[in-house]
N, C-alpha and C. Protein backbone atom coordinates (compact mmCIF):
# COMPACT_ATOMS: atom_id res chain seq x y z
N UNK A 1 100.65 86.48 82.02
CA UNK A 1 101.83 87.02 81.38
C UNK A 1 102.11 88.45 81.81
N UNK A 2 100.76 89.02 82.14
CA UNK A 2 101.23 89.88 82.56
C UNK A 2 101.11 91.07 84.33
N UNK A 3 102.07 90.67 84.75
CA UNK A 3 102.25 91.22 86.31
C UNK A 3 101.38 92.30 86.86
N UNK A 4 100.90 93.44 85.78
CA UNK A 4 99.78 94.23 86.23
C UNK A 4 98.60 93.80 86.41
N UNK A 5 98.44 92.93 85.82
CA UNK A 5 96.39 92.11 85.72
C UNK A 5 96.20 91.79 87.12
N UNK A 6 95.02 92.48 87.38
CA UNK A 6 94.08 92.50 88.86
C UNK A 6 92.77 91.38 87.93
N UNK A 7 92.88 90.44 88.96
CA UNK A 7 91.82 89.39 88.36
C UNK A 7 90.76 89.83 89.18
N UNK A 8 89.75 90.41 89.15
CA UNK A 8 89.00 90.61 89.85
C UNK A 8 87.97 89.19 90.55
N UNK A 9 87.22 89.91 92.07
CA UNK A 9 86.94 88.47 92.69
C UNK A 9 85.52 88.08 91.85
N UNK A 10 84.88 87.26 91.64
CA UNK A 10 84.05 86.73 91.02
C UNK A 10 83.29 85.17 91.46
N UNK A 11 81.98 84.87 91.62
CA UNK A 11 82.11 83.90 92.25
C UNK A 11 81.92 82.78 91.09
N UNK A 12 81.85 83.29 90.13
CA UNK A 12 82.18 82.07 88.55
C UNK A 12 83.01 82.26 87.71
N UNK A 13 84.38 82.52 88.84
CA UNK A 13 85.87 82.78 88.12
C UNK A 13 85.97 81.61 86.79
N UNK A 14 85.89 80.43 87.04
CA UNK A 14 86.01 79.33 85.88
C UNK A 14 85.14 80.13 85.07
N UNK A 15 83.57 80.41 85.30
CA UNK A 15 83.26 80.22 83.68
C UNK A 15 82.80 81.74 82.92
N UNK A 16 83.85 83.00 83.46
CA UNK A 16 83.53 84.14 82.82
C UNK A 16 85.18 84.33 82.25
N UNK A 17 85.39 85.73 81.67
CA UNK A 17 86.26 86.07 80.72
C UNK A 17 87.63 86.08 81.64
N UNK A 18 87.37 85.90 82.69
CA UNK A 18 88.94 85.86 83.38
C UNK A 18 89.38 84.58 83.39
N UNK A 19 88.87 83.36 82.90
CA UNK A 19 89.25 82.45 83.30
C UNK A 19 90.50 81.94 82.84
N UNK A 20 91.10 82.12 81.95
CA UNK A 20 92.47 82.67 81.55
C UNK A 20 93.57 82.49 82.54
N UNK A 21 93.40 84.22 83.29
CA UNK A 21 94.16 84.40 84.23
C UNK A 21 93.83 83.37 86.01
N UNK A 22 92.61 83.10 85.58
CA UNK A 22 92.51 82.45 87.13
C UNK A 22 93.10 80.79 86.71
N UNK A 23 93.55 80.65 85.88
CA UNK A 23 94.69 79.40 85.03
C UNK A 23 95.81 79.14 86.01
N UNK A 24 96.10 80.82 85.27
CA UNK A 24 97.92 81.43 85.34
C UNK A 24 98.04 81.40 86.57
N UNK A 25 97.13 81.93 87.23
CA UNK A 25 97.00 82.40 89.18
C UNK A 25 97.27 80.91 89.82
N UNK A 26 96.48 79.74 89.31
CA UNK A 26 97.01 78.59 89.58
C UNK A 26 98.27 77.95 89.76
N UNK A 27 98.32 78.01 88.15
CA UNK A 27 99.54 77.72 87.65
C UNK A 27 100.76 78.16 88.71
N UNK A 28 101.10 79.44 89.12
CA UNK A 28 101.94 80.11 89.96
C UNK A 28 101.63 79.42 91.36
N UNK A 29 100.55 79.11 91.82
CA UNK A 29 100.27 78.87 93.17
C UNK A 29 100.85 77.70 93.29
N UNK A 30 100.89 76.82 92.51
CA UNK A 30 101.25 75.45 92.41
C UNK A 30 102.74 75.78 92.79
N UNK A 31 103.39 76.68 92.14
CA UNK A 31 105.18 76.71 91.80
C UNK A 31 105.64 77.34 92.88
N UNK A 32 104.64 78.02 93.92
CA UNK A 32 105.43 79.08 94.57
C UNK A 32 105.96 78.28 96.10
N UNK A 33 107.07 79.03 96.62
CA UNK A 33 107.72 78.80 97.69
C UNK A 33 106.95 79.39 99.06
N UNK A 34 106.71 80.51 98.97
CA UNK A 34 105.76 81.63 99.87
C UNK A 34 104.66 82.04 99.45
N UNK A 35 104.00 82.18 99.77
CA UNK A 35 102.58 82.62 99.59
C UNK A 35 101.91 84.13 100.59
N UNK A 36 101.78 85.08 99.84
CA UNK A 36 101.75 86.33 101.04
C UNK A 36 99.97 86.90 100.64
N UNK A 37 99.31 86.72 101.85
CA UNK A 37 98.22 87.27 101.45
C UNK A 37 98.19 88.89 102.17
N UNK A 38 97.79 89.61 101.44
CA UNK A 38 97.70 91.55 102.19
C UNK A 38 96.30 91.73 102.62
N UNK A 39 96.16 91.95 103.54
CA UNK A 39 94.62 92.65 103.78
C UNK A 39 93.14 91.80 102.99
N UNK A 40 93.36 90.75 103.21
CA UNK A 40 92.21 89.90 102.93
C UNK A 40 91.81 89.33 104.15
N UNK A 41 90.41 89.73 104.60
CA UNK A 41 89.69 88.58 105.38
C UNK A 41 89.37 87.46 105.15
N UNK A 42 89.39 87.22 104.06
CA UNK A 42 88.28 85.76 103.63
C UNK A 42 86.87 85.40 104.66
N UNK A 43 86.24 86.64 103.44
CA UNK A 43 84.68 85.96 103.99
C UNK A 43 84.01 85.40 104.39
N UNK A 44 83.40 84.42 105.19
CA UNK A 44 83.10 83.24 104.90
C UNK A 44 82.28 83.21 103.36
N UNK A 45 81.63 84.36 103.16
CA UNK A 45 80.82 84.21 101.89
C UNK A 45 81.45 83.54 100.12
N UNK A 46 83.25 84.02 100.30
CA UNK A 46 83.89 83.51 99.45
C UNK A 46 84.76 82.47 99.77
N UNK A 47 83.96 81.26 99.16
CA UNK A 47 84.10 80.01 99.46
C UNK A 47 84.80 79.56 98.13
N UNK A 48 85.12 80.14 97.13
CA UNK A 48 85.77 79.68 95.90
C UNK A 48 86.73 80.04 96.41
N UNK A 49 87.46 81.33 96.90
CA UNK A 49 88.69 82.02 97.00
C UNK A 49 89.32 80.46 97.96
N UNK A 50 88.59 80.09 98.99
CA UNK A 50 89.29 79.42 99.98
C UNK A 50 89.36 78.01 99.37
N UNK A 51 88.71 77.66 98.51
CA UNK A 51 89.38 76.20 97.77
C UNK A 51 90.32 76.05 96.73
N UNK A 52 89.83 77.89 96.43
CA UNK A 52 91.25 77.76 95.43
C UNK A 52 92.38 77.56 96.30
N UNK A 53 92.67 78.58 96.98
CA UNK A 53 94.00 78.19 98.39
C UNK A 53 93.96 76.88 98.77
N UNK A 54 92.90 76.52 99.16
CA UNK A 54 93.19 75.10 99.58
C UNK A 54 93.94 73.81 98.73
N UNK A 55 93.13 74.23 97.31
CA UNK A 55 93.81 73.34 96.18
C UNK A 55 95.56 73.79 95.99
N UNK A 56 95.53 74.58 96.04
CA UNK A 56 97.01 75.52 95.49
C UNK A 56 97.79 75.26 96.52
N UNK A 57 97.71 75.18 97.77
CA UNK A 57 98.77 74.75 99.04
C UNK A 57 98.63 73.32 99.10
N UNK A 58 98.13 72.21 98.64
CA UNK A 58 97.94 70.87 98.80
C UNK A 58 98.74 70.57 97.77
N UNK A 59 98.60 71.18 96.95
CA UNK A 59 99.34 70.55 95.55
C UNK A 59 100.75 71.18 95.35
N UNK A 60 100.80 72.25 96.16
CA UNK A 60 102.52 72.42 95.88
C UNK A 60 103.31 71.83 96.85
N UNK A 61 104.49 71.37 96.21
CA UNK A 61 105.90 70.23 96.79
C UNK A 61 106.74 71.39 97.67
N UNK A 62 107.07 72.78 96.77
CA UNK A 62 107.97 73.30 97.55
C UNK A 62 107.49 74.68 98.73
N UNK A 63 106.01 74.60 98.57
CA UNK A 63 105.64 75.02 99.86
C UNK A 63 106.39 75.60 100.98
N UNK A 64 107.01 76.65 101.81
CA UNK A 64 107.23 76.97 102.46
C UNK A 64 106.74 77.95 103.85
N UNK A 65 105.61 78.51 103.27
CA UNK A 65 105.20 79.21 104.11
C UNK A 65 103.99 79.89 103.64
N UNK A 66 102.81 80.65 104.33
CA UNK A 66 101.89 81.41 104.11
C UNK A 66 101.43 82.07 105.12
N UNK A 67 101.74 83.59 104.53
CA UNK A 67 101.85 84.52 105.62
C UNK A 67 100.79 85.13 104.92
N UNK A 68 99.99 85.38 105.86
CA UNK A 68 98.46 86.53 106.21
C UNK A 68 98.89 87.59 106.80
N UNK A 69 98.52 88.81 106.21
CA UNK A 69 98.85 89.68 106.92
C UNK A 69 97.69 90.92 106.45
N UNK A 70 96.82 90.82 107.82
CA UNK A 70 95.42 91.19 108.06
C UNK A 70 94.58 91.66 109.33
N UNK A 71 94.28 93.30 109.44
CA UNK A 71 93.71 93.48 110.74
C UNK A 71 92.87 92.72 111.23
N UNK A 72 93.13 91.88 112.56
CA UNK A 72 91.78 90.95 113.07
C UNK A 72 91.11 91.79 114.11
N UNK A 73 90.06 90.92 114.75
CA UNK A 73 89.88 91.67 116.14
C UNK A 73 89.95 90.96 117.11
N UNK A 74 89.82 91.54 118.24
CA UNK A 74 90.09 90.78 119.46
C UNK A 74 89.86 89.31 119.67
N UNK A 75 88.92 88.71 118.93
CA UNK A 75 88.23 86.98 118.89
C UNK A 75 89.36 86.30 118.17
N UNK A 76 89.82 87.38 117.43
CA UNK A 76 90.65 86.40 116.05
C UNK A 76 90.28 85.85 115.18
N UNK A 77 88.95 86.36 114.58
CA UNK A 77 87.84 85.79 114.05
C UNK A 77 88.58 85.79 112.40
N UNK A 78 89.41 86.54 111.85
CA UNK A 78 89.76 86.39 110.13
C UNK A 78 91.17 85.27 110.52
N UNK A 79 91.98 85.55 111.95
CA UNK A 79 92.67 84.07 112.01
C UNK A 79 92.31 82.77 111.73
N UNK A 80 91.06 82.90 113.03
CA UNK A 80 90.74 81.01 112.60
C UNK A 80 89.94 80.81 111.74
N UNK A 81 89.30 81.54 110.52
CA UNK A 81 89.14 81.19 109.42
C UNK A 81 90.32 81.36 108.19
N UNK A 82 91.02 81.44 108.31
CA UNK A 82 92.17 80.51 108.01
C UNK A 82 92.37 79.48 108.49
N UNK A 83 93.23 79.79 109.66
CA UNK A 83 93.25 78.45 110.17
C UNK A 83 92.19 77.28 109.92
N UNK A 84 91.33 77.33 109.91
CA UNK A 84 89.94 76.59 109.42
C UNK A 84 90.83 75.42 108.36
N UNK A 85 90.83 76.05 107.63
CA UNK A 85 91.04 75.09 106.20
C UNK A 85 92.73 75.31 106.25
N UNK A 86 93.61 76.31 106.41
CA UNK A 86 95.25 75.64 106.11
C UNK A 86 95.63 75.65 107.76
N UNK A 87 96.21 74.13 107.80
CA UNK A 87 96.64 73.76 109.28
C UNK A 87 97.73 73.63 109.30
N UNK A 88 98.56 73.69 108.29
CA UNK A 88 100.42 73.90 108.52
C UNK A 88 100.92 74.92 107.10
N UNK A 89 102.07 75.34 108.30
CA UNK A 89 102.74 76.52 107.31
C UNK A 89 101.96 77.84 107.37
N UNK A 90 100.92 77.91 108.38
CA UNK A 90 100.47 79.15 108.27
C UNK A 90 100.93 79.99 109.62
N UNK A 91 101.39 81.39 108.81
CA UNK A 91 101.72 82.79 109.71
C UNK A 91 100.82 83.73 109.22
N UNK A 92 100.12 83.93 110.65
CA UNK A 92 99.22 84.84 110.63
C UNK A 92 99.87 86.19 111.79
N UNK A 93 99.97 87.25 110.90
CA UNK A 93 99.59 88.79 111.34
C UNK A 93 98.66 89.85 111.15
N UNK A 94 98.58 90.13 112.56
CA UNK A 94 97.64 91.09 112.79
C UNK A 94 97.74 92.45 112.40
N UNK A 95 98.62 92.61 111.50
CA UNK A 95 98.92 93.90 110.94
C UNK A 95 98.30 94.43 110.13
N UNK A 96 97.87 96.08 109.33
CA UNK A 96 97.27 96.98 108.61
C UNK A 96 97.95 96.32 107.76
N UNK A 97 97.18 96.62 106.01
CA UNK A 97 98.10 97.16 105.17
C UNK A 97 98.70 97.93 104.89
N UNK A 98 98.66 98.96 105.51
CA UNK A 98 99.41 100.42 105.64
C UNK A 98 100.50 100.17 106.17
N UNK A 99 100.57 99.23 107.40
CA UNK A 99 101.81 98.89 108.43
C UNK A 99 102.72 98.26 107.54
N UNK A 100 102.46 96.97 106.98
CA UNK A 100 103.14 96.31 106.16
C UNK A 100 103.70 97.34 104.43
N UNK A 101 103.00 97.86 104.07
CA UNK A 101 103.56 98.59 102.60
C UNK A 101 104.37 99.74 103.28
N UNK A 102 103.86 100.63 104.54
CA UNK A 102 105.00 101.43 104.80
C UNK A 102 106.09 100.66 105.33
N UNK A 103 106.60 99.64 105.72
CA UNK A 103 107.75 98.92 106.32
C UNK A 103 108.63 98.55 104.88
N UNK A 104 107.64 98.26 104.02
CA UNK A 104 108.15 97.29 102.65
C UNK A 104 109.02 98.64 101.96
N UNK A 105 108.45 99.88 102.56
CA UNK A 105 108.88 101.11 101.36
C UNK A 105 110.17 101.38 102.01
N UNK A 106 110.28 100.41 103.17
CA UNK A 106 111.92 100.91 103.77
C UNK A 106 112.85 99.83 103.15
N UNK A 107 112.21 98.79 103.19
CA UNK A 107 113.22 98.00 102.44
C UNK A 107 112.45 96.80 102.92
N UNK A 108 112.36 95.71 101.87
CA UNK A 108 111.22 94.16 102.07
C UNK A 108 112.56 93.49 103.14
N UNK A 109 113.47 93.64 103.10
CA UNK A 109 114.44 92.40 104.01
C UNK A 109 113.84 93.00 105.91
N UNK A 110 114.41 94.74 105.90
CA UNK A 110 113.44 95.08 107.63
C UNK A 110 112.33 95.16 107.21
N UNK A 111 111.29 95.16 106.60
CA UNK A 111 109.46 94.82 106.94
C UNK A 111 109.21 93.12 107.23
N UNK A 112 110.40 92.73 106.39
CA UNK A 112 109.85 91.14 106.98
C UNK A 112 110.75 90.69 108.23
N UNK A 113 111.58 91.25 108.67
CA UNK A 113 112.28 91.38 109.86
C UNK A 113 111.04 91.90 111.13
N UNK A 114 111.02 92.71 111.03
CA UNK A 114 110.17 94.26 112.07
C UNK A 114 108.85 93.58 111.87
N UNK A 115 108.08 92.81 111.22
CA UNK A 115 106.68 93.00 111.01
C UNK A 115 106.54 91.11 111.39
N UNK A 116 107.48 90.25 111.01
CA UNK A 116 107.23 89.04 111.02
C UNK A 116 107.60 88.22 112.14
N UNK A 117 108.77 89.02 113.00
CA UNK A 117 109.36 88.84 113.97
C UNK A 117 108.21 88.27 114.63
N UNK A 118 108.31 87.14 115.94
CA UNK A 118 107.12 86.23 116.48
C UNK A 118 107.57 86.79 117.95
């Protein structure tokens, strides 16, 4: 309910005091059109984070897209772990978060223009 709550990462999100919000976090994942991840590698070590995604993009109808947007390195090593587990609808960039929030502070229509452009 409410837009400020940082769910913090946890690897027994179900069965501690956030489990609440890791509901709601569902709940939304299911409904959403886009999906934007900022500056997350996905660990391999966090293996909940990536089934939650996995569950949450399988089960939504109106799905459109999921954009990563995350410094890799030269191997592409935080790409194809994504890629790993979501095999359609995924846009992956190699961009800072700095790159992307200073573009967004010009206006979200040119950062997703300037930054998403292929």
């Amino acid at each position: 309910d409410n837009p400020e709550t940082i769910v913090p990462p946890s690897w027994h999100k179900l069965q501690n005091a956030q489990n609440e919000n890791w509901r709601s976090a569902g709940d939304l994942l299911e409904e959403a059109n886009h999906i934007r991840i900022i500056g997350y590698s996905l660990p391999v070590t966090d293996n909940y984070l990536k089934y939650f995604l996995k569950w949450g993009a399988a089960h939504q109808k109106n799905l459109k897209s999921i954009d990563v947007i995350c410094l890799d390195d030269n191997n592409r090593t935080v790409e194809k772990r994504y890629r790993d587990f979501i095999h359609n609808k995924l846009n992956f960039f190699n961009k800072t978060t700095g790159e992307y929030l200073k573009a967004v502070a010009k206006g979200i229509e040119d950062a997703h223009e300037h930054l998403f452009s292929k």
